[in-house]
Structures are given as structure tokens and as C-alpha cells.
PDB file of N, CA and C in Angstrom:
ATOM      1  N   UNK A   1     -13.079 -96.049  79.206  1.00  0.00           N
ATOM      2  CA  UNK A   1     -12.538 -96.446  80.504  1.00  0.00           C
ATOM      3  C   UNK A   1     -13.592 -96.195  81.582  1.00  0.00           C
ATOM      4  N   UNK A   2     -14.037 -96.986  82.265  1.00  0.00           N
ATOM      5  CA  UNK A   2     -14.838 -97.024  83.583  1.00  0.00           C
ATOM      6  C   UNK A   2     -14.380 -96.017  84.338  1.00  0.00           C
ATOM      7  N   UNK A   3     -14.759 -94.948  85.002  1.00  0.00           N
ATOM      8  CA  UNK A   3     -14.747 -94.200  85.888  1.00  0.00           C
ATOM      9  C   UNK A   3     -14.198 -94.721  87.201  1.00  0.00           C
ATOM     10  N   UNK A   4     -13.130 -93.956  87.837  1.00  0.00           N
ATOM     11  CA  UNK A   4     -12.640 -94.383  89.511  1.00  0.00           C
ATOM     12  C   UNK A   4     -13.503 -93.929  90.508  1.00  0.00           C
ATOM     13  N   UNK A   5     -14.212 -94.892  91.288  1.00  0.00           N
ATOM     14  CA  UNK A   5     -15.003 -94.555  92.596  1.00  0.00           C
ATOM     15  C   UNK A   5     -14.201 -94.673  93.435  1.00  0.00           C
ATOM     16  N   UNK A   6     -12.859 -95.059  93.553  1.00  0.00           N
ATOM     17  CA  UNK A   6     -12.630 -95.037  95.145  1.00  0.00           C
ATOM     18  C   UNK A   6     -11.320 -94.204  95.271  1.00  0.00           C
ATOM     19  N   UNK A   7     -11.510 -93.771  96.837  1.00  0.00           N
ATOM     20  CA  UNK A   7     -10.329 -92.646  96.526  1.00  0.00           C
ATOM     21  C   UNK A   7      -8.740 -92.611  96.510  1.00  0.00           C
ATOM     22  N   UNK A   8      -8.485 -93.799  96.588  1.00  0.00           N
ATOM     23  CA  UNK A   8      -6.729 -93.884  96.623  1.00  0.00           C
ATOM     24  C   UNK A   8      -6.538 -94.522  95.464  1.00  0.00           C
ATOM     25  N   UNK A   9      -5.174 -94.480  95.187  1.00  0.00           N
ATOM     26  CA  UNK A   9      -4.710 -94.990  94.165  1.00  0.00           C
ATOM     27  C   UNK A   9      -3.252 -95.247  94.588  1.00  0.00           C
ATOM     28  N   UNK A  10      -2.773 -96.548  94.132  1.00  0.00           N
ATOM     29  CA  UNK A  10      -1.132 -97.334  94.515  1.00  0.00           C
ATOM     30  C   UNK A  10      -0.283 -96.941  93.204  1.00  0.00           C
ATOM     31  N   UNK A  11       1.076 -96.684  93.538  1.00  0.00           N
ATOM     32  CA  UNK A  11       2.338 -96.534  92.399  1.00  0.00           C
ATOM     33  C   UNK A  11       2.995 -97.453  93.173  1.00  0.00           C
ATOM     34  N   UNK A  12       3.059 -98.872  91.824  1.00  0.00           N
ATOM     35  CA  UNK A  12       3.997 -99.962  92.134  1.00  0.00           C
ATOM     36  C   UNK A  12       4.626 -99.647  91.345  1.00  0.00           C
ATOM     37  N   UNK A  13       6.012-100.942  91.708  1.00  0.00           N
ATOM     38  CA  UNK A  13       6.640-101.152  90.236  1.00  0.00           C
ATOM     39  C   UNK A  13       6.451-102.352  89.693  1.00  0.00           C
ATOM     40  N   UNK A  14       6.988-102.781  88.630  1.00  0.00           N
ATOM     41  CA  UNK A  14       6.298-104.120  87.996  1.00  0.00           C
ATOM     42  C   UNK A  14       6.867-105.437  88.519  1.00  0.00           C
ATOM     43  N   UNK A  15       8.110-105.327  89.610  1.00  0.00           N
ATOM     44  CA  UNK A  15       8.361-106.590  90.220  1.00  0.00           C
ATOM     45  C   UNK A  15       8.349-106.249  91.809  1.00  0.00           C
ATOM     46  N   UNK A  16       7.734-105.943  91.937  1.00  0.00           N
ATOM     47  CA  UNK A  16       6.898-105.589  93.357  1.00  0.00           C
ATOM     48  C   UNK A  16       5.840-106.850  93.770  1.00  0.00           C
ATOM     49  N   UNK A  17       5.367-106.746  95.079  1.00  0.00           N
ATOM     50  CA  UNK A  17       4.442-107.703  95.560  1.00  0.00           C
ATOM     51  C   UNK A  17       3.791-106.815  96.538  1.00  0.00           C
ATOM     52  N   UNK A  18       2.429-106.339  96.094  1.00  0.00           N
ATOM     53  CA  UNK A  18       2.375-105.562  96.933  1.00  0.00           C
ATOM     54  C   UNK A  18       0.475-105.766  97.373  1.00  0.00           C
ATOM     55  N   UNK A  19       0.595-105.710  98.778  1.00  0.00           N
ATOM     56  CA  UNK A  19      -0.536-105.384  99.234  1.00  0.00           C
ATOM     57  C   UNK A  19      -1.239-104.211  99.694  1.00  0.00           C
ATOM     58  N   UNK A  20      -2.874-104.301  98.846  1.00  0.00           N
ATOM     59  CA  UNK A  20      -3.575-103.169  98.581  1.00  0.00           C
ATOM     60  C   UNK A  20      -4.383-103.424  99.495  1.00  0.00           C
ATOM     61  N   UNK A  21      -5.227-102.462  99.795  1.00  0.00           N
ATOM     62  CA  UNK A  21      -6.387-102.660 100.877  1.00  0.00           C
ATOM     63  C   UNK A  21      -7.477-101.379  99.965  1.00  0.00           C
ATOM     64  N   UNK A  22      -8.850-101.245  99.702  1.00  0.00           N
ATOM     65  CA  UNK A  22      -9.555-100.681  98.987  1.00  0.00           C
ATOM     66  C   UNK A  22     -10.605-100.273 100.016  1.00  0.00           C
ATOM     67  N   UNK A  23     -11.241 -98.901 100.158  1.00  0.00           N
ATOM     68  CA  UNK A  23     -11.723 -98.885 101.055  1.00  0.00           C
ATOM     69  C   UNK A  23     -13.156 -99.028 100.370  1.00  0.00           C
ATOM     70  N   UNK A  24     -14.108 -99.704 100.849  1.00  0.00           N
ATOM     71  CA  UNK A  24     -15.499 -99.583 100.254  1.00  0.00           C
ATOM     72  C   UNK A  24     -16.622 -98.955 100.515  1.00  0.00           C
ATOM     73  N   UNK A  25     -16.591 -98.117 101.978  1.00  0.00           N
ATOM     74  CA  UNK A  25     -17.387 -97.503 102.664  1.00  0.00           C
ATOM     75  C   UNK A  25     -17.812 -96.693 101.941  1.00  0.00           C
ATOM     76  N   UNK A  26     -17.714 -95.978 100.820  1.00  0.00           N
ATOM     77  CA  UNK A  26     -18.261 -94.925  99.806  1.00  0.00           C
ATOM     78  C   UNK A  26     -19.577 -95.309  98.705  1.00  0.00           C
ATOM     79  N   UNK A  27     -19.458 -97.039  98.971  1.00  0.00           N
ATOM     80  CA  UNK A  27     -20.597 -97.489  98.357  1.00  0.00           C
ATOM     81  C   UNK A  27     -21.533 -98.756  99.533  1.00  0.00           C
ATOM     82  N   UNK A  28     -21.200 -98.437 100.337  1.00  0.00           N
ATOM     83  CA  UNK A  28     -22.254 -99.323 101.390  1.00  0.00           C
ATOM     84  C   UNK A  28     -23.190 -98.680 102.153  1.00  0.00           C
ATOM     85  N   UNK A  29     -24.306 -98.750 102.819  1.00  0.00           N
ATOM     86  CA  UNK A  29     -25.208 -98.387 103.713  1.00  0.00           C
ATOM     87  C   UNK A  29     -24.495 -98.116 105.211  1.00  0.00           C
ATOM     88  N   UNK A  30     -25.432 -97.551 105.097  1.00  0.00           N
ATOM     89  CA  UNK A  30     -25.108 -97.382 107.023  1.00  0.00           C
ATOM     90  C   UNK A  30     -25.514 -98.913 107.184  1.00  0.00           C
ATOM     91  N   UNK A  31     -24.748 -99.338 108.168  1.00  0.00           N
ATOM     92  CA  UNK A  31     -24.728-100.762 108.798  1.00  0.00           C
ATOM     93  C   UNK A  31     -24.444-101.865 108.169  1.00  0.00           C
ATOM     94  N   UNK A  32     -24.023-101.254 107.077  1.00  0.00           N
ATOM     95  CA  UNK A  32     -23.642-102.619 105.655  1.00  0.00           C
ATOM     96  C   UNK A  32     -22.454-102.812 106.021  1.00  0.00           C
ATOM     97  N   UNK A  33     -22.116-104.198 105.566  1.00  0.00           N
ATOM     98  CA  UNK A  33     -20.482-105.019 105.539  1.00  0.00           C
ATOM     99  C   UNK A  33     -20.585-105.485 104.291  1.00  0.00           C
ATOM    100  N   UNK A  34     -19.014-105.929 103.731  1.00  0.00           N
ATOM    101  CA  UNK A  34     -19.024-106.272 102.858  1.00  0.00           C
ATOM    102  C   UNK A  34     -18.946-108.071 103.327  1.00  0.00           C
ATOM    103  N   UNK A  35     -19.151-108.832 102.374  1.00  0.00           N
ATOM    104  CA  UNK A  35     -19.497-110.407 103.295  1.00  0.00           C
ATOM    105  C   UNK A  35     -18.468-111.000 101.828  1.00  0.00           C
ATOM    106  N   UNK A  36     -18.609-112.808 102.404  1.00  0.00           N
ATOM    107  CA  UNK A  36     -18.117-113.642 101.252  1.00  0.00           C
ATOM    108  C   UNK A  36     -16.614-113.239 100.734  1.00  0.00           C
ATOM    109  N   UNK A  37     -16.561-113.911  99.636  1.00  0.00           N
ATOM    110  CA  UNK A  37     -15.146-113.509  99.093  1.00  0.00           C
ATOM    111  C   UNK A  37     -14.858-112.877  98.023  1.00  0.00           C
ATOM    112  N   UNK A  38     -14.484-111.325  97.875  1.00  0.00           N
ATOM    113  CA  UNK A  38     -14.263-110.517  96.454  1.00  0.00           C
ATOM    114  C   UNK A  38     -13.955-111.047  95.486  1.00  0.00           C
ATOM    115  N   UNK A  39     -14.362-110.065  94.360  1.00  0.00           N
ATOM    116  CA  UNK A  39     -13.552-111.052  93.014  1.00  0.00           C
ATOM    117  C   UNK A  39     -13.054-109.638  92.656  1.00  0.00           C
ATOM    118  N   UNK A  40     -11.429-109.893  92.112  1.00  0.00           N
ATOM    119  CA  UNK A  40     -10.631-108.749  91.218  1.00  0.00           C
ATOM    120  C   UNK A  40     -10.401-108.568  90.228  1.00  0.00           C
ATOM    121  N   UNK A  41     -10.524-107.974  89.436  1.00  0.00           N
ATOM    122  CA  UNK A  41     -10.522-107.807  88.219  1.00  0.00           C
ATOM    123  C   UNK A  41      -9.101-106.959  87.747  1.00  0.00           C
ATOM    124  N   UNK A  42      -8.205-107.246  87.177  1.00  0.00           N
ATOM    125  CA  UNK A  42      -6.932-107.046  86.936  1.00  0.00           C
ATOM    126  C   UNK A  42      -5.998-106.754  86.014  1.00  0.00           C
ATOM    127  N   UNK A  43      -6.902-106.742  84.733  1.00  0.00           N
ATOM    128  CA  UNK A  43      -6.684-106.904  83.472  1.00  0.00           C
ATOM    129  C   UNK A  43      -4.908-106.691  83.046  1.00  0.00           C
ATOM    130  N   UNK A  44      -3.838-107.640  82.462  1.00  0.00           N
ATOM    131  CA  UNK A  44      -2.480-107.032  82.288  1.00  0.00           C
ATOM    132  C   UNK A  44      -2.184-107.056  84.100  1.00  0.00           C
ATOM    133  N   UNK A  45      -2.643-107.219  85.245  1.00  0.00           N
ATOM    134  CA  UNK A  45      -1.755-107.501  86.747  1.00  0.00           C
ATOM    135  C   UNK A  45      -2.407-108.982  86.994  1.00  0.00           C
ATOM    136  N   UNK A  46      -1.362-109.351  88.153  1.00  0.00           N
ATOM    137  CA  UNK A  46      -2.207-110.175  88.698  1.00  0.00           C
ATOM    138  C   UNK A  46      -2.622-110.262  89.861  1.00  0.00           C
ATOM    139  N   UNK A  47      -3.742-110.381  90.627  1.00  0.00           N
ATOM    140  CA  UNK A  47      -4.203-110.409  91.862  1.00  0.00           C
ATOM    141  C   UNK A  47      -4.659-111.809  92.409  1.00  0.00           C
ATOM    142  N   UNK A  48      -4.055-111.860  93.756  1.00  0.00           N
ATOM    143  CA  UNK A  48      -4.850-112.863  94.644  1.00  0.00           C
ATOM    144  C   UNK A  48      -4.820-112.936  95.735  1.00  0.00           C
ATOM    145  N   UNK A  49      -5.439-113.695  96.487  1.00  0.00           N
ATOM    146  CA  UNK A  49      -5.896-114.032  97.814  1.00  0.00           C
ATOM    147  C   UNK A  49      -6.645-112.474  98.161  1.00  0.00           C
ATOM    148  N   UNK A  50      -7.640-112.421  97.876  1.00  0.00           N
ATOM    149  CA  UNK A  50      -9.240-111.474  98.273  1.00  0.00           C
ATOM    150  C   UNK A  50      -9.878-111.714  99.613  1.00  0.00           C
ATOM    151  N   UNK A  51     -10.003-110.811 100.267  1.00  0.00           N
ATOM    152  CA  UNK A  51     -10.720-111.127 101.310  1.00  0.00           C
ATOM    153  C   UNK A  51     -11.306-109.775 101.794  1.00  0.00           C
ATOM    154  N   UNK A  52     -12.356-109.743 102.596  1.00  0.00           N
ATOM    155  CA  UNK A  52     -13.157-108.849 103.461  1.00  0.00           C
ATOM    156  C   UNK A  52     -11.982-108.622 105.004  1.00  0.00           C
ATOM    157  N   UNK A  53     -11.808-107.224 104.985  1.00  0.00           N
ATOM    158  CA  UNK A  53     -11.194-107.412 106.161  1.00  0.00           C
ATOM    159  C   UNK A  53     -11.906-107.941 107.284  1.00  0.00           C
ATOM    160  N   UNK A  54     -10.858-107.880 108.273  1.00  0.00           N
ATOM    161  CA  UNK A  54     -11.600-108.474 109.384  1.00  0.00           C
ATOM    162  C   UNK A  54     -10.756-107.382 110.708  1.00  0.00           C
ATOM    163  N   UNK A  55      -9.960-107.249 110.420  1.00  0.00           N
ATOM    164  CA  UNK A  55      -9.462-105.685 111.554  1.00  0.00           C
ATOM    165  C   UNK A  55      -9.302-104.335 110.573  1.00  0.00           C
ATOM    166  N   UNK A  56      -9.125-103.352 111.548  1.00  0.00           N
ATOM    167  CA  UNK A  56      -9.473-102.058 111.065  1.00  0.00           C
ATOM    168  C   UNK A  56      -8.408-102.058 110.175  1.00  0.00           C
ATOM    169  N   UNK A  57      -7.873-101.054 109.066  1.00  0.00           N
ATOM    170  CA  UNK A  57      -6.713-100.926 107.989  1.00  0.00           C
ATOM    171  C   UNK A  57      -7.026 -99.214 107.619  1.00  0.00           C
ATOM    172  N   UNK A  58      -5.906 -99.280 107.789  1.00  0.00           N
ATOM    173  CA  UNK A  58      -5.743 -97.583 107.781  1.00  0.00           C
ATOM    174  C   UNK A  58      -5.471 -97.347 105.956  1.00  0.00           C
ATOM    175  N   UNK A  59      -6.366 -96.919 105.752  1.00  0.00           N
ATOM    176  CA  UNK A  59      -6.163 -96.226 104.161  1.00  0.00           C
ATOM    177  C   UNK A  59      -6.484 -94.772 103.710  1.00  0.00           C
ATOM    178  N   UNK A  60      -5.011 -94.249 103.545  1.00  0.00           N
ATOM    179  CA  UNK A  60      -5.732 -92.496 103.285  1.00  0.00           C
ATOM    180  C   UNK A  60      -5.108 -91.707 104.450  1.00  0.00           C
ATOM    181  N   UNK A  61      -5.039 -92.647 105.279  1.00  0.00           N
ATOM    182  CA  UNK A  61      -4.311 -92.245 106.748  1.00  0.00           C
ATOM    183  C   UNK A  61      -5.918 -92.054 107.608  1.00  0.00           C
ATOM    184  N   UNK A  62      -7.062 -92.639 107.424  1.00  0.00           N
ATOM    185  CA  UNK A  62      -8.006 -92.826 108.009  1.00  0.00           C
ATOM    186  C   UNK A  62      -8.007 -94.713 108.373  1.00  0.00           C
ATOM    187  N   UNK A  63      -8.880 -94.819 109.208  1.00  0.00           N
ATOM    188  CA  UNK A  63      -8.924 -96.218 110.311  1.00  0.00           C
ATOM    189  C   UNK A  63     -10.490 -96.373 109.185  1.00  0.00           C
ATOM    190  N   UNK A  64     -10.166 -98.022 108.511  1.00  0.00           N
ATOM    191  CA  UNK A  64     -12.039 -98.340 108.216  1.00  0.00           C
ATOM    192  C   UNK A  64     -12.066 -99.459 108.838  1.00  0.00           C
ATOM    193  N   UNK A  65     -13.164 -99.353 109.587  1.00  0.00           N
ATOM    194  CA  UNK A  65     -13.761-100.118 110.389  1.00  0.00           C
ATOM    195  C   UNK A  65     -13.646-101.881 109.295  1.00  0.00           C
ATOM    196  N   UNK A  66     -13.342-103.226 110.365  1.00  0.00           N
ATOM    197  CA  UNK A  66     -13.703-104.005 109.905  1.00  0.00           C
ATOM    198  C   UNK A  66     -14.405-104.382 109.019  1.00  0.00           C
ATOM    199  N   UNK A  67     -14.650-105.317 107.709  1.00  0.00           N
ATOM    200  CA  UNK A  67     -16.037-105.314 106.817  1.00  0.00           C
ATOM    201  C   UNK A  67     -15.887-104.577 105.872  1.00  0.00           C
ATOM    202  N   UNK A  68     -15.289-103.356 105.873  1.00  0.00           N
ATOM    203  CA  UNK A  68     -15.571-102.486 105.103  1.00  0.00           C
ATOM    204  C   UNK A  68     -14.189-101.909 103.878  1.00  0.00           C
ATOM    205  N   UNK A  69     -13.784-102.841 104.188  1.00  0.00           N
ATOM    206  CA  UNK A  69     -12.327-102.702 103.118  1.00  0.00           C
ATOM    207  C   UNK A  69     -12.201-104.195 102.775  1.00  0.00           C
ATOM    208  N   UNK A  70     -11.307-104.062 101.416  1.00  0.00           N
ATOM    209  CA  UNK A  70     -11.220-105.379 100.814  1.00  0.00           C
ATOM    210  C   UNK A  70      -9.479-105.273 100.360  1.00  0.00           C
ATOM    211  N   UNK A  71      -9.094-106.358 100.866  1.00  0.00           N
ATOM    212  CA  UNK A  71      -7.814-106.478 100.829  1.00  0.00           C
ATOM    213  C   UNK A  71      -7.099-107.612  99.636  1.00  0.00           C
ATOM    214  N   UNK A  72      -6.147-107.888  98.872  1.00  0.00           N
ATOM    215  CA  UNK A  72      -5.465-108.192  98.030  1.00  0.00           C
ATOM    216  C   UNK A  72      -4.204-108.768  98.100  1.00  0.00           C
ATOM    217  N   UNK A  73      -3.614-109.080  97.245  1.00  0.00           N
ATOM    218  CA  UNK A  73      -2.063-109.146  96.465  1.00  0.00           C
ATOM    219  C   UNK A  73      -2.188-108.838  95.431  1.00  0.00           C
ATOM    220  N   UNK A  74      -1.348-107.491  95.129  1.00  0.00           N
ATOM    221  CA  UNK A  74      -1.239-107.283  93.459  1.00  0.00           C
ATOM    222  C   UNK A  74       0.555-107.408  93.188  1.00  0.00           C
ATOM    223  N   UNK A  75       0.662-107.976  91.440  1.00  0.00           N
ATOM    224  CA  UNK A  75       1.642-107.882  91.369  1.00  0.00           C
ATOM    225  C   UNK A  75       2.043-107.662  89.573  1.00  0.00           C
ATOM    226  N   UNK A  76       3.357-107.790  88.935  1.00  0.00           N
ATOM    227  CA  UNK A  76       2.873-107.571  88.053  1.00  0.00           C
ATOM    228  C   UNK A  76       2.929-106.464  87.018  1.00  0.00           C
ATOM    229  N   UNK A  77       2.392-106.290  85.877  1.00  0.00           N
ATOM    230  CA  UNK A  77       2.211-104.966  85.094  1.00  0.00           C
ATOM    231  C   UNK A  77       3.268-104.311  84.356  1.00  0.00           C
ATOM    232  N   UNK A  78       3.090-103.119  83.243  1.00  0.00           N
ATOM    233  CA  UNK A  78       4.039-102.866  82.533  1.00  0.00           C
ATOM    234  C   UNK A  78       4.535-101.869  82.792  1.00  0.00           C
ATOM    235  N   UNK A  79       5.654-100.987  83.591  1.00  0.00           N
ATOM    236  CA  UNK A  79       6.049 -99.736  83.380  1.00  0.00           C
ATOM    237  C   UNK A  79       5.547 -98.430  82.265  1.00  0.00           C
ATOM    238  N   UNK A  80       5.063 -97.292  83.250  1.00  0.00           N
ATOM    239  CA  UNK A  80       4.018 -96.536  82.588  1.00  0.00           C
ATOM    240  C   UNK A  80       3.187 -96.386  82.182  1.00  0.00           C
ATOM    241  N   UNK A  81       2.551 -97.554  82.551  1.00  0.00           N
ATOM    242  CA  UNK A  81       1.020 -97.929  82.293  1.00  0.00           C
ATOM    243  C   UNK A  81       0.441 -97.660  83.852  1.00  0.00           C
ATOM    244  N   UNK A  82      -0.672 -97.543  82.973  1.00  0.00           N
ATOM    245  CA  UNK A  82      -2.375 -97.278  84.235  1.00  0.00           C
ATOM    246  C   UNK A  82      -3.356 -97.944  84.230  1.00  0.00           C
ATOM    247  N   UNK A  83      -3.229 -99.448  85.829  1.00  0.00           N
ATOM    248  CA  UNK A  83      -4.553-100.129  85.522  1.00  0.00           C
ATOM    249  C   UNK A  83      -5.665 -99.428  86.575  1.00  0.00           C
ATOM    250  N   UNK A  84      -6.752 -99.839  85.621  1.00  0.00           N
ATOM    251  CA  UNK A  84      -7.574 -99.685  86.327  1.00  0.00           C
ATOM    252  C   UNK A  84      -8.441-101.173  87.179  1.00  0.00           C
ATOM    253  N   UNK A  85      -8.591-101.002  88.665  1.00  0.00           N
ATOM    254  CA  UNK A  85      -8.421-102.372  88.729  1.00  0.00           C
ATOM    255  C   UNK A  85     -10.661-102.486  89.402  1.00  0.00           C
ATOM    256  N   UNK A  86     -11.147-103.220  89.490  1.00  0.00           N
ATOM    257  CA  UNK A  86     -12.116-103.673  89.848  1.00  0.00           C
ATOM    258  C   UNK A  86     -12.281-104.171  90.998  1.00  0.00           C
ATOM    259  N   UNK A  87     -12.804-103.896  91.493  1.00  0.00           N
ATOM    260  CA  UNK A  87     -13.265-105.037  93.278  1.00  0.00           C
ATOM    261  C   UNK A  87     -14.295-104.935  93.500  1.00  0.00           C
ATOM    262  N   UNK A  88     -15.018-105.745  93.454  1.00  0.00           N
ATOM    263  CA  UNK A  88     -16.697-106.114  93.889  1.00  0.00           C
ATOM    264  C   UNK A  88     -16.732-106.879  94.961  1.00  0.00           C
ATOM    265  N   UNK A  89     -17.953-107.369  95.633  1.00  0.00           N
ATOM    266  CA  UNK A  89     -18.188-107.848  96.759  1.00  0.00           C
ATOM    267  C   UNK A  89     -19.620-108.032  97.061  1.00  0.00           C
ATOM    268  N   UNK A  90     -20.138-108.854  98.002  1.00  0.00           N
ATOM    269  CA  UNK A  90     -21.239-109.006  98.658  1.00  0.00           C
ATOM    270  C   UNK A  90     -21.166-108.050  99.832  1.00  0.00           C
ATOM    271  N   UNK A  91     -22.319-108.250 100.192  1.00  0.00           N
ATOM    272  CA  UNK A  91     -22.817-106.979 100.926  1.00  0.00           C
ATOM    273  C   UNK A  91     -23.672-107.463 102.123  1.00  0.00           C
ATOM    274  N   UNK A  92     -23.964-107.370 103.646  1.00  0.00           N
ATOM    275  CA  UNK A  92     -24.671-107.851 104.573  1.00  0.00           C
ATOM    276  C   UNK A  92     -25.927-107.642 104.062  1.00  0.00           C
ATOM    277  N   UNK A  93     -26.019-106.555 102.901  1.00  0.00           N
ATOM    278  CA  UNK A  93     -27.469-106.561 102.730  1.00  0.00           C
ATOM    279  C   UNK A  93     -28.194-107.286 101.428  1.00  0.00           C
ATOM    280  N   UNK A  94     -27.405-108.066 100.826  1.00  0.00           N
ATOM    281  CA  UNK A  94     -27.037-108.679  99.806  1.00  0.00           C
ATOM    282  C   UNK A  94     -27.082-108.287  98.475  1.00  0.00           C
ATOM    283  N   UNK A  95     -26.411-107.296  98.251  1.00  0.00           N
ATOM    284  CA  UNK A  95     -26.279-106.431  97.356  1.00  0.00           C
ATOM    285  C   UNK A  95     -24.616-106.859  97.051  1.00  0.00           C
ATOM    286  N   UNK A  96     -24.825-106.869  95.751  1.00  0.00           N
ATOM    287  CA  UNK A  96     -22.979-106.963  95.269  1.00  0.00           C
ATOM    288  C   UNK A  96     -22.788-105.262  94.603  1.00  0.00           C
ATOM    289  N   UNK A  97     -21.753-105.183  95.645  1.00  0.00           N
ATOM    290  CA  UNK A  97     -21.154-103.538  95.361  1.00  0.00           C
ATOM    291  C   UNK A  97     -19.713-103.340  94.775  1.00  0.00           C
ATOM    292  N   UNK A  98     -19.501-102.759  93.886  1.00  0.00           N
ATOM    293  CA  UNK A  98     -18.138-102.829  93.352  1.00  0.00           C
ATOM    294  C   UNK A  98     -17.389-101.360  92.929  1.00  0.00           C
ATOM    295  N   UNK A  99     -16.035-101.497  93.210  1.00  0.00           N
ATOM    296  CA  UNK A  99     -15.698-100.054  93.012  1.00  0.00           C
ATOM    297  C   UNK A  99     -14.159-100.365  92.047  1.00  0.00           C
ATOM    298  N   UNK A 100     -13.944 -99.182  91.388  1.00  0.00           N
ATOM    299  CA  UNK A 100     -12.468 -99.271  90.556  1.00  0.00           C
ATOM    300  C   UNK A 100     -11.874 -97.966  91.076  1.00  0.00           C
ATOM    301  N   UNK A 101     -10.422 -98.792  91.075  1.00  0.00           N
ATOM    302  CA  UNK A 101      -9.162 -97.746  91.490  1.00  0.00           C
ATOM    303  C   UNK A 101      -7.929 -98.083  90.526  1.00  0.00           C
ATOM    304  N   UNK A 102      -7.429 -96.773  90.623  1.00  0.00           N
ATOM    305  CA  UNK A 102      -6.335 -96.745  90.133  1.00  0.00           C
ATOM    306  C   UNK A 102      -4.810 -97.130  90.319  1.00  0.00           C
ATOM    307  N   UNK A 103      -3.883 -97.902  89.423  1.00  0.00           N
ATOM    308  CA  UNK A 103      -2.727 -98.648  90.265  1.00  0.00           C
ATOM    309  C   UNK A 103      -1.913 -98.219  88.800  1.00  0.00           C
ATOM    310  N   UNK A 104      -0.942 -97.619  88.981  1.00  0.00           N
ATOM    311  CA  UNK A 104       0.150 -96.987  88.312  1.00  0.00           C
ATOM    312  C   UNK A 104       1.569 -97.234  88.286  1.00  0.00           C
ATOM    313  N   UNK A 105       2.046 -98.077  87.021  1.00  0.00           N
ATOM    314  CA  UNK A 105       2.654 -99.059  87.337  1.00  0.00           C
ATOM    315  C   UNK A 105       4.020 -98.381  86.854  1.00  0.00           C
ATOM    316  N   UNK A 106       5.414 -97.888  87.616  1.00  0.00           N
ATOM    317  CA  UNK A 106       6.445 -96.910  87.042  1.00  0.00           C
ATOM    318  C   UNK A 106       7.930 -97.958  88.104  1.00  0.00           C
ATOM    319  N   UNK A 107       8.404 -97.968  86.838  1.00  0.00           N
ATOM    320  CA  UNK A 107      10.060 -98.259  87.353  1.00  0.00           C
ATOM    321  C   UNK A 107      10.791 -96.557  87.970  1.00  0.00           C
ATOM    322  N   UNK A 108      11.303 -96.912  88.946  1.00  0.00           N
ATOM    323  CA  UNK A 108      11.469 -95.725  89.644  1.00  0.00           C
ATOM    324  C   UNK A 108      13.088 -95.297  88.706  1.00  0.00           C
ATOM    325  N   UNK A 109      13.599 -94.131  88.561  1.00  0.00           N
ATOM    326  CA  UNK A 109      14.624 -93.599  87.879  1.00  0.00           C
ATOM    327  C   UNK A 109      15.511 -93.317  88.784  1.00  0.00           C
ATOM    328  N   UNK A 110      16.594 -93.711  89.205  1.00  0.00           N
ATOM    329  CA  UNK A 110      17.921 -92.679  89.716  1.00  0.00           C
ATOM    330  C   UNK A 110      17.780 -91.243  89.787  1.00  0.00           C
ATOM    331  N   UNK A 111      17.744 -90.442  90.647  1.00  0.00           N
ATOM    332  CA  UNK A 111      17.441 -89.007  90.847  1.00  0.00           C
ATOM    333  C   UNK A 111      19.268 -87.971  90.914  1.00  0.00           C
ATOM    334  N   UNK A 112      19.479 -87.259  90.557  1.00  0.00           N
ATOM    335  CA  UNK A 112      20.671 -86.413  89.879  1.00  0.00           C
ATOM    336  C   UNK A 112      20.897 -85.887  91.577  1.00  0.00           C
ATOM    337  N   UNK A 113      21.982 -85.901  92.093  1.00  0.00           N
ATOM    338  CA  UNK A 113      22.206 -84.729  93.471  1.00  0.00           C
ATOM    339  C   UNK A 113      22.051 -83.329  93.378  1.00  0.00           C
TER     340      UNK A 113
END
């Protein structure tokens, strides 16, 4: 299994629609953006519509600057399973940078009073 570079990780459930935002600043330069259009890698989910943000998105409960997060639709997946998902990108400096996170896929249970 590929190692997780980035630091959050989502608990969906498998008929969910849910939008992710990935922060990428942990692998860019000072003054780097991420450019163009991501590709996701999803293996068992499905993802679409990729894009480079373009306003700030709070992930972590921190603000990342424009450019620097890559946003999604994930949906999808099997209860109790763990994907690991991929997001790469271009780079202002033209470097393709890519990071994997974790998305944990659990039907939620009825809880006892």
C-alpha cells in the first residue's frame, strides 16, 4: 500500500455524495500553485469533476490559500473498507505533484441510549 502524504482523511458512507477538498501545500514550493486539471485515482470509488481551487477552503479547520487544494466528488465504496485515494496535479512550476489520502468507507450503526 502507498504511504498517506496528506493529512486528513474523510469517513463516508457508501451512498453518500460527498465533497472532498485535499490540501496540497505539503508538497509545493513556496510560490507554487497547483495549475490545469487533477486526475483521481479511486480504485473500488468513484470520483469526478477535479479541479484546482480557486477560493480559499478550510481543511483541518485551517484556510488554504487558493491554488493550493484540489477539490472533488467522491462517491461510492464498500462498507469497512479503506481507500486509499490519489490526487496529482500540475504545478506553476511545472512539476506534477501528487499526494494520497485516506477515505473510510462505514455504514453508520444505531447507537443504544
Amino acid at each position: 500500500m502507498t504511504a498517506i502524504t496528506c493529512g486528513q482523511y474523510y469517513e463516508v458512507t457508501p451512498t453518500e455524495v460527498n465533497g472532498i477538498a485535499v490540501d496540497m501545500r505539503g508538497v509545493l514550493r513556496q510560490g507554487e500553485i497547483c495549475t490545469g486539471t487533477p486526475t483521481i485515482t479511486a480504485t473500488g470509488m468513484t470520483a469526478s469533476s477535479p479541479a484546482v481551487s480557486t477560493t480559499v477552503q478550510v481543511i483541518n479547520g485551517e484556510s488554504v490559500e487558493p491554488g493550493k487544494a484540489v477539490t472533488f466528488t467522491l462517491t461510492g465504496g464498500s462498507d469497512a473498507t479503506d481507500y486509499n485515494i490519489k490526487v496529482s496535479c500540475g504545478t506553476s512550476a511545472s512539476r506534477t505533484r501528487e499526494v494520497y489520502c485516506l477515505v473510510k468507507v462505514r455504514v453508520p450503526t444505531p447507537s443504544s441510549p
